[in-house]
N, C-alpha and C. Protein backbone atom coordinates (compact mmCIF):
# COMPACT_ATOMS: atom_id res chain seq x y z
N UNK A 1 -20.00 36.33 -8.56
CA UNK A 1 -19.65 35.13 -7.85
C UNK A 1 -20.16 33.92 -8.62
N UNK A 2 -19.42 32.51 -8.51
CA UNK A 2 -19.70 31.91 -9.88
C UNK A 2 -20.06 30.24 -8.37
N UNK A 3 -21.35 30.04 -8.57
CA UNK A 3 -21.60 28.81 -8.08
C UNK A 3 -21.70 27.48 -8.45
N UNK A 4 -20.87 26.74 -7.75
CA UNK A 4 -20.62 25.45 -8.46
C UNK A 4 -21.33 24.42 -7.54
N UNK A 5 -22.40 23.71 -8.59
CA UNK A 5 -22.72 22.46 -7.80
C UNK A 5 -22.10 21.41 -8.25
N UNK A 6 -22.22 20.35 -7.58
CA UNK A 6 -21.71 19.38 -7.55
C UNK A 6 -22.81 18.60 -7.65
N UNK A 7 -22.14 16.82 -7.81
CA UNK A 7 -23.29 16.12 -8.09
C UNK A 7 -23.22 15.00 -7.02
N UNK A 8 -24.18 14.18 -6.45
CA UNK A 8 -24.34 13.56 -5.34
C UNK A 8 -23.03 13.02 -4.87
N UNK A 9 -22.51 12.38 -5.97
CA UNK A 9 -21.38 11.30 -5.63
C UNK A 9 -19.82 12.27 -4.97
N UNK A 10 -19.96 13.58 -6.03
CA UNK A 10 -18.68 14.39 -5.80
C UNK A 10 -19.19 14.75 -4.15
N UNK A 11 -20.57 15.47 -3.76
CA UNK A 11 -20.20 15.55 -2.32
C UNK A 11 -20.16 14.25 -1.26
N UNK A 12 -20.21 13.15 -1.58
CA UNK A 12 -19.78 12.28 -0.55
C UNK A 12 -18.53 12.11 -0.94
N UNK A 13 -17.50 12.29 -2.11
CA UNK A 13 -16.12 12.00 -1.71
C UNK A 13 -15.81 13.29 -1.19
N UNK A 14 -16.08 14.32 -1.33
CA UNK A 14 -15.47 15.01 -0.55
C UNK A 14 -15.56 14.99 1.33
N UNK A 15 -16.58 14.29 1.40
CA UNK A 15 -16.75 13.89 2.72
C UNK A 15 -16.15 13.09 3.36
N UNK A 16 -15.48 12.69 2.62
CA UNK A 16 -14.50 11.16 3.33
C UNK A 16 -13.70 11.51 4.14
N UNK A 17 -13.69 11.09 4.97
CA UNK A 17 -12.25 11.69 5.82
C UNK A 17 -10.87 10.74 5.85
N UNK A 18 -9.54 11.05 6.16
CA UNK A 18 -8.90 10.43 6.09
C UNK A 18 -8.65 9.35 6.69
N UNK A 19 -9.14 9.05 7.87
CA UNK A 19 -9.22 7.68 8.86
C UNK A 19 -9.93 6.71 7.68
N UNK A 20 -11.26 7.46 6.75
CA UNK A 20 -12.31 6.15 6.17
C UNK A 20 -10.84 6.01 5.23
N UNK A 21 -10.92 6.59 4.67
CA UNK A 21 -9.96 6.23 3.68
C UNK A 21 -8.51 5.20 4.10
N UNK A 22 -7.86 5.76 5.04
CA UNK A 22 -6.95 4.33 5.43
C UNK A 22 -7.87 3.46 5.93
N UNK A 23 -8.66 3.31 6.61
CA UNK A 23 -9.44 2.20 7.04
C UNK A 23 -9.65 1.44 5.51
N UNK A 24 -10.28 2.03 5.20
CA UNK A 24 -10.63 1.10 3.37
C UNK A 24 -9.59 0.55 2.73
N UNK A 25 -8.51 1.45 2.63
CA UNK A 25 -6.99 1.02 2.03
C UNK A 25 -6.81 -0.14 2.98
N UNK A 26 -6.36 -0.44 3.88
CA UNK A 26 -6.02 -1.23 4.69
C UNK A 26 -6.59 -2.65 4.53
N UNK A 27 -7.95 -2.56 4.61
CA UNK A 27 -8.91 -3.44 4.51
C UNK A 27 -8.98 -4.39 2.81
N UNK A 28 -8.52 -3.25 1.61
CA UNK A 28 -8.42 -3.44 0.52
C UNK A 28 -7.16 -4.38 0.18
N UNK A 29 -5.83 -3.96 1.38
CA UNK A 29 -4.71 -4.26 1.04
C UNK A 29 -4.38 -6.45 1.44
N UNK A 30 -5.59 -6.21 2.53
CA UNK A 30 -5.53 -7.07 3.61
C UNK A 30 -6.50 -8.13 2.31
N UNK A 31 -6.87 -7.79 1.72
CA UNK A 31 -8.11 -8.92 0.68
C UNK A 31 -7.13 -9.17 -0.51
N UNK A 32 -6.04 -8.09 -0.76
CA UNK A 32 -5.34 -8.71 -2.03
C UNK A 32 -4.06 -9.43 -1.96
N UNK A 33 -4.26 -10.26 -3.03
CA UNK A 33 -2.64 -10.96 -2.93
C UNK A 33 -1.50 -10.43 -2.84
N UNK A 34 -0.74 -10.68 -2.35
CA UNK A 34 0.55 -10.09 -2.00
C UNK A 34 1.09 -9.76 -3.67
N UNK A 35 1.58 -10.90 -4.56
CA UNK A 35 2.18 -10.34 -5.82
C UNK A 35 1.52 -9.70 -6.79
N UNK A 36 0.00 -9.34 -6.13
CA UNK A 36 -0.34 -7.99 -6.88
C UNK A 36 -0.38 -6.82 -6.05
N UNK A 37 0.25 -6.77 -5.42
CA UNK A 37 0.47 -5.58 -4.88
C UNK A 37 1.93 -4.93 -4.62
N UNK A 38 2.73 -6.36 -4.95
CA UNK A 38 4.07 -5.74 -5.29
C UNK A 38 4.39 -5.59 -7.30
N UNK A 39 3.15 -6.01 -7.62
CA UNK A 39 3.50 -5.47 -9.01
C UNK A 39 2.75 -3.83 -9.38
N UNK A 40 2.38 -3.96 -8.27
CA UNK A 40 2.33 -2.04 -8.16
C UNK A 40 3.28 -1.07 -8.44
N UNK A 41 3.20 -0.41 -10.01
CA UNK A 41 4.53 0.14 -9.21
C UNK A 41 4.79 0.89 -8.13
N UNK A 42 6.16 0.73 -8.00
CA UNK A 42 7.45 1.83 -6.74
C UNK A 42 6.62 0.79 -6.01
N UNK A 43 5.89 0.03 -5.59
CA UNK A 43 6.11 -0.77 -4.23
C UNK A 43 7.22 -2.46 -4.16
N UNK A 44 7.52 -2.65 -4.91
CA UNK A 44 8.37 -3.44 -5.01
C UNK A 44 10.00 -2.76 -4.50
N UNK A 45 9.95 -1.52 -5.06
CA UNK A 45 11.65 -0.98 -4.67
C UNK A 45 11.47 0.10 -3.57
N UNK A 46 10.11 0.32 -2.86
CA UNK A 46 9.88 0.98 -1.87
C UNK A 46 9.89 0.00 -0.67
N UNK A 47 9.54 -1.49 -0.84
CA UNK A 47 9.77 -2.23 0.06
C UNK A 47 11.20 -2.96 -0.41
N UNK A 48 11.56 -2.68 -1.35
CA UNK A 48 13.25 -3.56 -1.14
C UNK A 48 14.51 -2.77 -0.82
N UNK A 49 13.83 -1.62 -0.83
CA UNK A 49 14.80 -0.72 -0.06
C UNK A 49 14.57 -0.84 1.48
N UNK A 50 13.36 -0.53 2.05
CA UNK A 50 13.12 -0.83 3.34
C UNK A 50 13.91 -1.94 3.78
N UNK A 51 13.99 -3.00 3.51
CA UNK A 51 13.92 -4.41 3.98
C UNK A 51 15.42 -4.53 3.79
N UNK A 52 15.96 -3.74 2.84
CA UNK A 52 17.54 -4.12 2.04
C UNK A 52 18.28 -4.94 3.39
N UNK A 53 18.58 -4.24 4.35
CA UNK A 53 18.83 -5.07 5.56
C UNK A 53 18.82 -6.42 6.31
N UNK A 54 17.21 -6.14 6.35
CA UNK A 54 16.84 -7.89 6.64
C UNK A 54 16.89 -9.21 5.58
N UNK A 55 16.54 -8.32 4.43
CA UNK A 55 16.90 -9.47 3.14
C UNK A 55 18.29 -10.34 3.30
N UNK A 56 19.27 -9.35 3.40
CA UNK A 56 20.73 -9.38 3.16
C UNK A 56 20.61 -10.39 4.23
N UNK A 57 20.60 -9.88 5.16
CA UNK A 57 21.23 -10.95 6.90
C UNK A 57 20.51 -12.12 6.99
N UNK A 58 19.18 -11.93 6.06
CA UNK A 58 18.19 -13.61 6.51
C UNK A 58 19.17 -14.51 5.46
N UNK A 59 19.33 -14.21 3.87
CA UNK A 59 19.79 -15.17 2.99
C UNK A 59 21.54 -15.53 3.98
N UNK A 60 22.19 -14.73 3.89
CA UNK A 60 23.53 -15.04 4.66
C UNK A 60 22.79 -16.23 5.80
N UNK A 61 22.04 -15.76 6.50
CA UNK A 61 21.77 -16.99 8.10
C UNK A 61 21.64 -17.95 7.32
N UNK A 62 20.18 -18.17 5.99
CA UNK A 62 20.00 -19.70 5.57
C UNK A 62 20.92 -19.83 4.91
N UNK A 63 22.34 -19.64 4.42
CA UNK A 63 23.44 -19.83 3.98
C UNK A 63 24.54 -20.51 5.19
N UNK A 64 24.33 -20.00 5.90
CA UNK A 64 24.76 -20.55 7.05
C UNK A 64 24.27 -22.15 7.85
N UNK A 65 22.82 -21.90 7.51
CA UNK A 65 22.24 -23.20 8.12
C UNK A 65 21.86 -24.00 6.65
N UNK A 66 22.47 -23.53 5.73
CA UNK A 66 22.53 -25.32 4.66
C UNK A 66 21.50 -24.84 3.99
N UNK A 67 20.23 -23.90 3.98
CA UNK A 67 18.93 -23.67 3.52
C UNK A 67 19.31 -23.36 1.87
């Protein structure tokens, strides 16, 4: 049987649970600027696919109202 230790830091990430972890993400996302976080990649075409919809129908409305 082959025992593996670990070293302080490896057992507290393994301790993390997934709530800390979105909690932190969240909190991380909420402190950074928006256009660095769409120069992330795949989040720029992960949210312009989402949105493809509302994009489309908002520019048509301010096209409509002169904007």
């Amino acid at each position: 049987m082959i025992k593996i230790e670990y070293t302080e830091e490896e057992e507290m990430i393994m301790q993390i649970t997934e709530e800390e972890f979105d909690e932190k993400l969240l909190e991380i996302c909420e402190n950074t600027p928006m256009i660095s976080i769409l120069r992330v990649e795949g989040v720029y075409e992960a949210l312009a696919e989402h949105f493809n919809n509302f994009v489309i129908d908002s520019i048509i409305s301010d096209k409509r109202r002169g904007l």
